[in-house]
N, C-alpha and C. Protein backbone atom coordinates (compact mmCIF):
# COMPACT_ATOMS: atom_id res chain seq x y z
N UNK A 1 -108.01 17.80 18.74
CA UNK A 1 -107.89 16.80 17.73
C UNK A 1 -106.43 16.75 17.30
N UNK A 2 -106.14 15.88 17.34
CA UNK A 2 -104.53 15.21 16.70
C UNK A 2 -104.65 14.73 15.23
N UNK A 3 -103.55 15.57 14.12
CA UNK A 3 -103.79 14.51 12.88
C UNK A 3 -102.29 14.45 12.96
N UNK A 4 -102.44 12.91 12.16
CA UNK A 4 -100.92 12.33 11.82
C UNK A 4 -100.74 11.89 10.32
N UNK A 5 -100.01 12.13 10.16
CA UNK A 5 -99.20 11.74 8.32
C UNK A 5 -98.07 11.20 8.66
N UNK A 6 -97.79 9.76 8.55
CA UNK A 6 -97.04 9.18 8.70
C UNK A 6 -96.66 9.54 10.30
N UNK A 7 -95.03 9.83 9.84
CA UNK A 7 -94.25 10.46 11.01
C UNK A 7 -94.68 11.74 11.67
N UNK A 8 -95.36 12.70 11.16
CA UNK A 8 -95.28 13.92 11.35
C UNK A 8 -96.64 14.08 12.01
N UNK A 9 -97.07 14.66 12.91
CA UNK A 9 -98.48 14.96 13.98
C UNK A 9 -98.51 16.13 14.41
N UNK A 10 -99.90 16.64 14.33
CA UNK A 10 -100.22 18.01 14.97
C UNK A 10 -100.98 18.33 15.49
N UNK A 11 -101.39 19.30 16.57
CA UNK A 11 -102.93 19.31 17.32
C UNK A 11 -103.30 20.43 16.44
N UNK A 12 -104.77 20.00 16.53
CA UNK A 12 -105.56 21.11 15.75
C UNK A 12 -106.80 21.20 16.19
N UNK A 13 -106.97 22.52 16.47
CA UNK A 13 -108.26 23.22 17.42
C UNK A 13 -109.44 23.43 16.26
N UNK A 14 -110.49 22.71 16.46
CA UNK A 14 -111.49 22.73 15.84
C UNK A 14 -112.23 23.86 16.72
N UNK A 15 -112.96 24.81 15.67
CA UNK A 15 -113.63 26.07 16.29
C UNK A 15 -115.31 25.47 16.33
N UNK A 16 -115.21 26.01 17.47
CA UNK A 16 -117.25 25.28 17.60
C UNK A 16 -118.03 26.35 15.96
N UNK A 17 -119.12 25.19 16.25
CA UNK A 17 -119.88 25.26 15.25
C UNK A 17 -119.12 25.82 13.99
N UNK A 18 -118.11 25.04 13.45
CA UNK A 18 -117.02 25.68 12.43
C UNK A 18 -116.68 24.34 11.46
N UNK A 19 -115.91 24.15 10.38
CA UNK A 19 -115.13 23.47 9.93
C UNK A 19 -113.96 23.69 9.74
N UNK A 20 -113.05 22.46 9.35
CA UNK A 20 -111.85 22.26 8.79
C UNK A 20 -111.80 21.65 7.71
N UNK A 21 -111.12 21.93 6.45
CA UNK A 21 -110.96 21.13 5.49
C UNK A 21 -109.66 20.51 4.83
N UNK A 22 -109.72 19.20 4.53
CA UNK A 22 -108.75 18.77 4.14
C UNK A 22 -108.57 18.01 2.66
N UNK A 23 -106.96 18.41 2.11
CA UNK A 23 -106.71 17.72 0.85
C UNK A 23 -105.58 18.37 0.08
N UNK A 24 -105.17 18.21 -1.06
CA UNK A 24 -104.09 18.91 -1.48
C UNK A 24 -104.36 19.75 -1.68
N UNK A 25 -105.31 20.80 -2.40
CA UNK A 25 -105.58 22.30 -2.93
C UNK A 25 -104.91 22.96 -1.62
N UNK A 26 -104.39 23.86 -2.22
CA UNK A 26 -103.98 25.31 -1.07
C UNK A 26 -104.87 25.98 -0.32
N UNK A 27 -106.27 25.59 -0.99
CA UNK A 27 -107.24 26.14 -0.16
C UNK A 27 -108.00 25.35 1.25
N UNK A 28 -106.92 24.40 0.84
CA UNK A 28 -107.75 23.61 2.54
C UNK A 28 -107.13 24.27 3.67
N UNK A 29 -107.74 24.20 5.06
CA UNK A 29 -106.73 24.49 6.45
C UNK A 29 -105.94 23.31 6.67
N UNK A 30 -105.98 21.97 6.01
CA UNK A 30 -105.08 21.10 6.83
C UNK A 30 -104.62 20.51 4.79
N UNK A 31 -103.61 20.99 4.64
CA UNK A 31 -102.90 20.43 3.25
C UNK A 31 -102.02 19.13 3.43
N UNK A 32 -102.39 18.28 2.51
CA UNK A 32 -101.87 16.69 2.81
C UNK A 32 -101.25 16.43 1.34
N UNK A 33 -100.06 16.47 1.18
CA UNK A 33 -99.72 16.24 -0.45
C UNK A 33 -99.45 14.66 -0.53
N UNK A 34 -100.36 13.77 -0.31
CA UNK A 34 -100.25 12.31 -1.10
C UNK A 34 -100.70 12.59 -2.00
N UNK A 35 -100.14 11.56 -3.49
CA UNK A 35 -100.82 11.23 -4.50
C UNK A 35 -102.46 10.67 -3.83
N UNK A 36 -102.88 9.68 -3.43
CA UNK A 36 -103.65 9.35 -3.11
C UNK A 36 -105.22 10.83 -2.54
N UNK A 37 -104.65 11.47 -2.05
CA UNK A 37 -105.55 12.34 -1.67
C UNK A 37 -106.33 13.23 -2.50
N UNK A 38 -107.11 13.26 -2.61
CA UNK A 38 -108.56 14.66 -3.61
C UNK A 38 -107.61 15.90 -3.24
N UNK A 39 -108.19 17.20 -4.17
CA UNK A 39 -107.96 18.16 -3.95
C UNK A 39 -108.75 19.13 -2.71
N UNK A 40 -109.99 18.30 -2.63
CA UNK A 40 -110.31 18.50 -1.25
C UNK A 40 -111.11 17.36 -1.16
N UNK A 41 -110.74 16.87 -0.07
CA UNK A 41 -110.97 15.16 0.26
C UNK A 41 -111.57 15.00 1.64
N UNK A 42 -111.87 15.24 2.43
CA UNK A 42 -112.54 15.91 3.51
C UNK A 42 -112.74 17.32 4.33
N UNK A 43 -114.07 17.06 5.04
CA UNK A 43 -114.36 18.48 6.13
C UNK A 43 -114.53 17.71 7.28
N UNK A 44 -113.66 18.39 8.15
CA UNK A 44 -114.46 17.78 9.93
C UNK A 44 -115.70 19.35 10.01
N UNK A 45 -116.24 18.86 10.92
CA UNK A 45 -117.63 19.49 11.26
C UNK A 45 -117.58 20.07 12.75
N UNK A 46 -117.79 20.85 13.53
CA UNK A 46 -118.18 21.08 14.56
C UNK A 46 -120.05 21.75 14.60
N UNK A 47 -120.74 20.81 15.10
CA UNK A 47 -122.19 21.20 14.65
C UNK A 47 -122.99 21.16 16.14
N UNK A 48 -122.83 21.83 17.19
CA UNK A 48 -123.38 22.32 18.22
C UNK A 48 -122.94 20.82 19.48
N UNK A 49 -121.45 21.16 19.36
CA UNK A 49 -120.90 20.30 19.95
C UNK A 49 -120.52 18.84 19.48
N UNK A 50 -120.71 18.73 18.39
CA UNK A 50 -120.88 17.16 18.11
C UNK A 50 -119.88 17.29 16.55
N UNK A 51 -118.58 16.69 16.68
CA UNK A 51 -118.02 16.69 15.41
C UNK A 51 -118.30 15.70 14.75
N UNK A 52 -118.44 15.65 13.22
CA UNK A 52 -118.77 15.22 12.30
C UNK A 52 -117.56 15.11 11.08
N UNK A 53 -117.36 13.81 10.76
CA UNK A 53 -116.43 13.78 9.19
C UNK A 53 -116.89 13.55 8.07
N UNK A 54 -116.66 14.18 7.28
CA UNK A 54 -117.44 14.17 5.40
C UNK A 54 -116.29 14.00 4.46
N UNK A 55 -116.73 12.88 3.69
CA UNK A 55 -116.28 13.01 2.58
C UNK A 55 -116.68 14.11 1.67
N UNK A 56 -115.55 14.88 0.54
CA UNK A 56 -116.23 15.29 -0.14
C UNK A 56 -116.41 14.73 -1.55
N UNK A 57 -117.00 13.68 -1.50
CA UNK A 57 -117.03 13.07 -3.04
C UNK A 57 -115.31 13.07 -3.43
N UNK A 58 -114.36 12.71 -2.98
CA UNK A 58 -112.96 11.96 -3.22
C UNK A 58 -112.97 11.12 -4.11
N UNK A 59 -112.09 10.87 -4.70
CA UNK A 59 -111.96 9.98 -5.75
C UNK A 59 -111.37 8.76 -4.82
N UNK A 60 -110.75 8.48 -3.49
CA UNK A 60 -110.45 7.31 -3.03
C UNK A 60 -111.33 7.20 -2.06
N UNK A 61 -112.15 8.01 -1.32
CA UNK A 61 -112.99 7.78 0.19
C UNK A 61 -112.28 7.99 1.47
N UNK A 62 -113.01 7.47 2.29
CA UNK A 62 -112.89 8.22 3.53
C UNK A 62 -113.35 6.97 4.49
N UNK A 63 -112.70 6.50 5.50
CA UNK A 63 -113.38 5.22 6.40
C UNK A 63 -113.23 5.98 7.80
N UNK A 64 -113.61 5.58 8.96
CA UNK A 64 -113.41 5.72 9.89
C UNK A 64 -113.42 4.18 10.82
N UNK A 65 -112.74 3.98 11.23
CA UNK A 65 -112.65 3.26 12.28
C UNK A 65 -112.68 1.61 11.54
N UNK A 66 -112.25 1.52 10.07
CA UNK A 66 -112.37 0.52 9.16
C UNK A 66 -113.15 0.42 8.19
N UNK A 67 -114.11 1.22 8.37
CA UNK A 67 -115.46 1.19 7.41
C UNK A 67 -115.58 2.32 6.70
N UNK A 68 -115.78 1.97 5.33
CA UNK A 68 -116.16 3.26 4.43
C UNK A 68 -117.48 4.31 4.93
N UNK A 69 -116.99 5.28 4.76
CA UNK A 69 -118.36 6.52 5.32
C UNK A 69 -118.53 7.68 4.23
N UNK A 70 -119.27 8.05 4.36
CA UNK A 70 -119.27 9.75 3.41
C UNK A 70 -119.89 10.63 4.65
N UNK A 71 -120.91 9.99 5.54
CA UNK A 71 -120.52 11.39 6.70
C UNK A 71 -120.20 10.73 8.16
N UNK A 72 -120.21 10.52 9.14
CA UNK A 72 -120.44 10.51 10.29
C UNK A 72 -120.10 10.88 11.30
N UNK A 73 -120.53 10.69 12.71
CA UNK A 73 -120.06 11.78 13.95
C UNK A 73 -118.64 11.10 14.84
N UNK A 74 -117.72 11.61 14.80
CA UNK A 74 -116.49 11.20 15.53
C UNK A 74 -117.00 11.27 16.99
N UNK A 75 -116.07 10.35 17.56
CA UNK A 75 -115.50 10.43 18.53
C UNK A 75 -114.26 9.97 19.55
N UNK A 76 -114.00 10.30 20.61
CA UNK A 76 -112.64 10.25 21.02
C UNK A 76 -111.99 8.90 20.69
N UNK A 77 -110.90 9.10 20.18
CA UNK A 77 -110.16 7.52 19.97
C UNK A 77 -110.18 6.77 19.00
N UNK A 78 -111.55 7.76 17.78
CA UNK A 78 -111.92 6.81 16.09
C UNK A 78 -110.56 7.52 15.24
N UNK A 79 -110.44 6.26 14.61
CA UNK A 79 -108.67 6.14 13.87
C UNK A 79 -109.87 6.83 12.08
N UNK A 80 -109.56 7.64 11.34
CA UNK A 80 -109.74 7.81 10.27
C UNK A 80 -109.09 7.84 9.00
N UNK A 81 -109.01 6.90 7.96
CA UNK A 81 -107.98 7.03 6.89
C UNK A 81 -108.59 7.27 5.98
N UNK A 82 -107.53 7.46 4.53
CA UNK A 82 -108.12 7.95 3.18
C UNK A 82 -107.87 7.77 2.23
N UNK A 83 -107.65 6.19 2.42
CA UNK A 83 -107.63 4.93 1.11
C UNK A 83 -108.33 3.93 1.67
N UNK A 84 -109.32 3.53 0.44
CA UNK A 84 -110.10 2.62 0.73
C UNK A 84 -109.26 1.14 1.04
N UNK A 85 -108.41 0.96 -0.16
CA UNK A 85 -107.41 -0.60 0.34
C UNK A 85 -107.17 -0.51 2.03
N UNK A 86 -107.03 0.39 2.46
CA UNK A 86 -106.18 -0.11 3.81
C UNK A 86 -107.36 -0.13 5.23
N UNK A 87 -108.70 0.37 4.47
CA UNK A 87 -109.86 0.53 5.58
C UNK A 87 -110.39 -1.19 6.06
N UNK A 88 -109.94 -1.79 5.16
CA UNK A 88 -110.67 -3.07 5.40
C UNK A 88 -109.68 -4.04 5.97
């Protein structure tokens, strides 16, 4: 999995049957300091092969691929953002 912030991109190895979490708190594995972002604002999922993205109740949301979501299952090539203005 590849995430990007703006300019800046990184690969990141999702562990089977594991999560990742993301948002500003120090306690996430993937820290994103926008204003815009929750203190924890999503989890990706690894759930017996099949990744999954969750909102966690964010104060802006979570879309994938244009459309607002609170959970669903990724896959290769779905674009995910985390402001609602720019999902539509």
């Amino acid at each position: 999995m590849t995430l990007a912030t703006g300019k800046i991109s990184k690969r990141i190895s999702l562990p089977y049957n594991g999560r990742i979490t993301a948002g500003r708190a120090e306690d996430n594995d993937i820290r994103i300091l926008y204003p815009f972002m929750s203190r924890h604002h999503f989890q990706i999922l690894m759930e017996n092969g099949t990744v999954h993205v969750e909102d966690l109740k964010s104060t802006n949301g979570l879309c994938l691929n244009g459309k607002p979501i609170t959970k669903a299952i990724m896959k290769s090539g779905d674009v995910k953002c985390m402001e609602n203005h720019i999902c539509g």
